[in-house]
C-alpha atoms as a PDB file:
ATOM      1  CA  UNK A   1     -67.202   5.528 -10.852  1.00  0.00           C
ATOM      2  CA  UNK A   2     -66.059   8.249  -8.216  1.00  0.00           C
ATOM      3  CA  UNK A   3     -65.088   7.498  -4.773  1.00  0.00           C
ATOM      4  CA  UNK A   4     -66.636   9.546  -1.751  1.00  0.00           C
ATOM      5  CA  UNK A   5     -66.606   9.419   1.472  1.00  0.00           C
ATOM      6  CA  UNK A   6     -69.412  10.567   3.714  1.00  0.00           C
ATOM      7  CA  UNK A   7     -69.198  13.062   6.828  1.00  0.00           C
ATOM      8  CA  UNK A   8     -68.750   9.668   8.778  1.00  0.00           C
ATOM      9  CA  UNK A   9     -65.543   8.444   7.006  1.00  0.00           C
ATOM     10  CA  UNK A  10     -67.686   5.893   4.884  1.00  0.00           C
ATOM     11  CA  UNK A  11     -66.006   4.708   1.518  1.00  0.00           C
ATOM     12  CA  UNK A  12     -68.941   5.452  -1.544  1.00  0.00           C
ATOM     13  CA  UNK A  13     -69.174   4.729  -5.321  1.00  0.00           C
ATOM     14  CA  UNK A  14     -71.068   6.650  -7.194  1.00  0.00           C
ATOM     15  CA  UNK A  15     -71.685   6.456 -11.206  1.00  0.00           C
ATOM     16  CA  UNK A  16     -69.812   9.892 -12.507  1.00  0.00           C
ATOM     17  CA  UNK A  17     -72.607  11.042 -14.501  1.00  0.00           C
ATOM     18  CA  UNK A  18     -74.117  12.066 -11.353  1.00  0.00           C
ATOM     19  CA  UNK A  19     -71.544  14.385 -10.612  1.00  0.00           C
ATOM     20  CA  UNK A  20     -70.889  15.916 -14.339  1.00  0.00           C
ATOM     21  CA  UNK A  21     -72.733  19.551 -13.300  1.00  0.00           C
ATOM     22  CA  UNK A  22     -70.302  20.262 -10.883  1.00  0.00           C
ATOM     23  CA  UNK A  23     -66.907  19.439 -12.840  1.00  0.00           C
ATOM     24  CA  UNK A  24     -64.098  22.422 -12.821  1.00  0.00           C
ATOM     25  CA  UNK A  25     -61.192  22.579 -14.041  1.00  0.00           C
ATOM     26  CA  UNK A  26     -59.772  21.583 -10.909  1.00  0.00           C
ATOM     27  CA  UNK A  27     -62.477  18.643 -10.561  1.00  0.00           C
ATOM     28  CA  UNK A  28     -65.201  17.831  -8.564  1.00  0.00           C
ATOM     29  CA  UNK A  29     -64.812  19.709  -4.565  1.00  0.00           C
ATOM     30  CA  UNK A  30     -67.543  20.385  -2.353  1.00  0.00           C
ATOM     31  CA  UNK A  31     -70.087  19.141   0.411  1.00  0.00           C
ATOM     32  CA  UNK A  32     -73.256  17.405  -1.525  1.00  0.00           C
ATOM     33  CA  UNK A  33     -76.322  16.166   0.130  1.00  0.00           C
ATOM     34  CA  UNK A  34     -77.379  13.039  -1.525  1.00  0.00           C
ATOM     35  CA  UNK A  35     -80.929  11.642  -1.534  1.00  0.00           C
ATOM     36  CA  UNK A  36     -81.773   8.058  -2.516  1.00  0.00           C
ATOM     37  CA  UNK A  37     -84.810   6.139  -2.658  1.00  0.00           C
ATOM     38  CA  UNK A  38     -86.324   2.890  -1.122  1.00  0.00           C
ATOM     39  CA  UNK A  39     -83.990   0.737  -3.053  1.00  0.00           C
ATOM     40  CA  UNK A  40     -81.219   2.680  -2.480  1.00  0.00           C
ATOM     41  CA  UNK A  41     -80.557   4.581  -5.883  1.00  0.00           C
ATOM     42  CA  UNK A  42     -79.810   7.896  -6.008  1.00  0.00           C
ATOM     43  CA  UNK A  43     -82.505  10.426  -6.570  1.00  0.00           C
ATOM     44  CA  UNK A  44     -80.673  13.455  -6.501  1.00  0.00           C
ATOM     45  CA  UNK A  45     -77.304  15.274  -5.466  1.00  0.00           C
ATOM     46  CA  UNK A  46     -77.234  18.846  -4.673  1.00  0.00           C
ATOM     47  CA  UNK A  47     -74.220  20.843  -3.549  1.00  0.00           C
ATOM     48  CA  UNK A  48     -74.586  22.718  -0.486  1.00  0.00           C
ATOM     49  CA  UNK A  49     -71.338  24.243  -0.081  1.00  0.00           C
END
């Protein structure tokens, strides 16, 4: 799991597989826009930095 927190300040886990197109060497940095669905699972994550 990966910890994130929103443009609010909110705490967020979210499964690392998600994030595994966007790994560096120096990790995971960026501004994403996530999109979930009715139930609240993610549908997609797109950086937009």
């Amino acid at each position: 799991m990966v910890e994130v927190k929103d443009i609010h300040g909110k705490i967020l886990w979210i499964n690392g597989r998600h994030f595994r197109p966007f790994v560096t060497r120096d990790g995971v940095k960026g501004l994403f826009k996530m999109t979930l669905d009715k139930d609240g699972k993610l549908v997609s994550l797109v950086k937009i930095e």
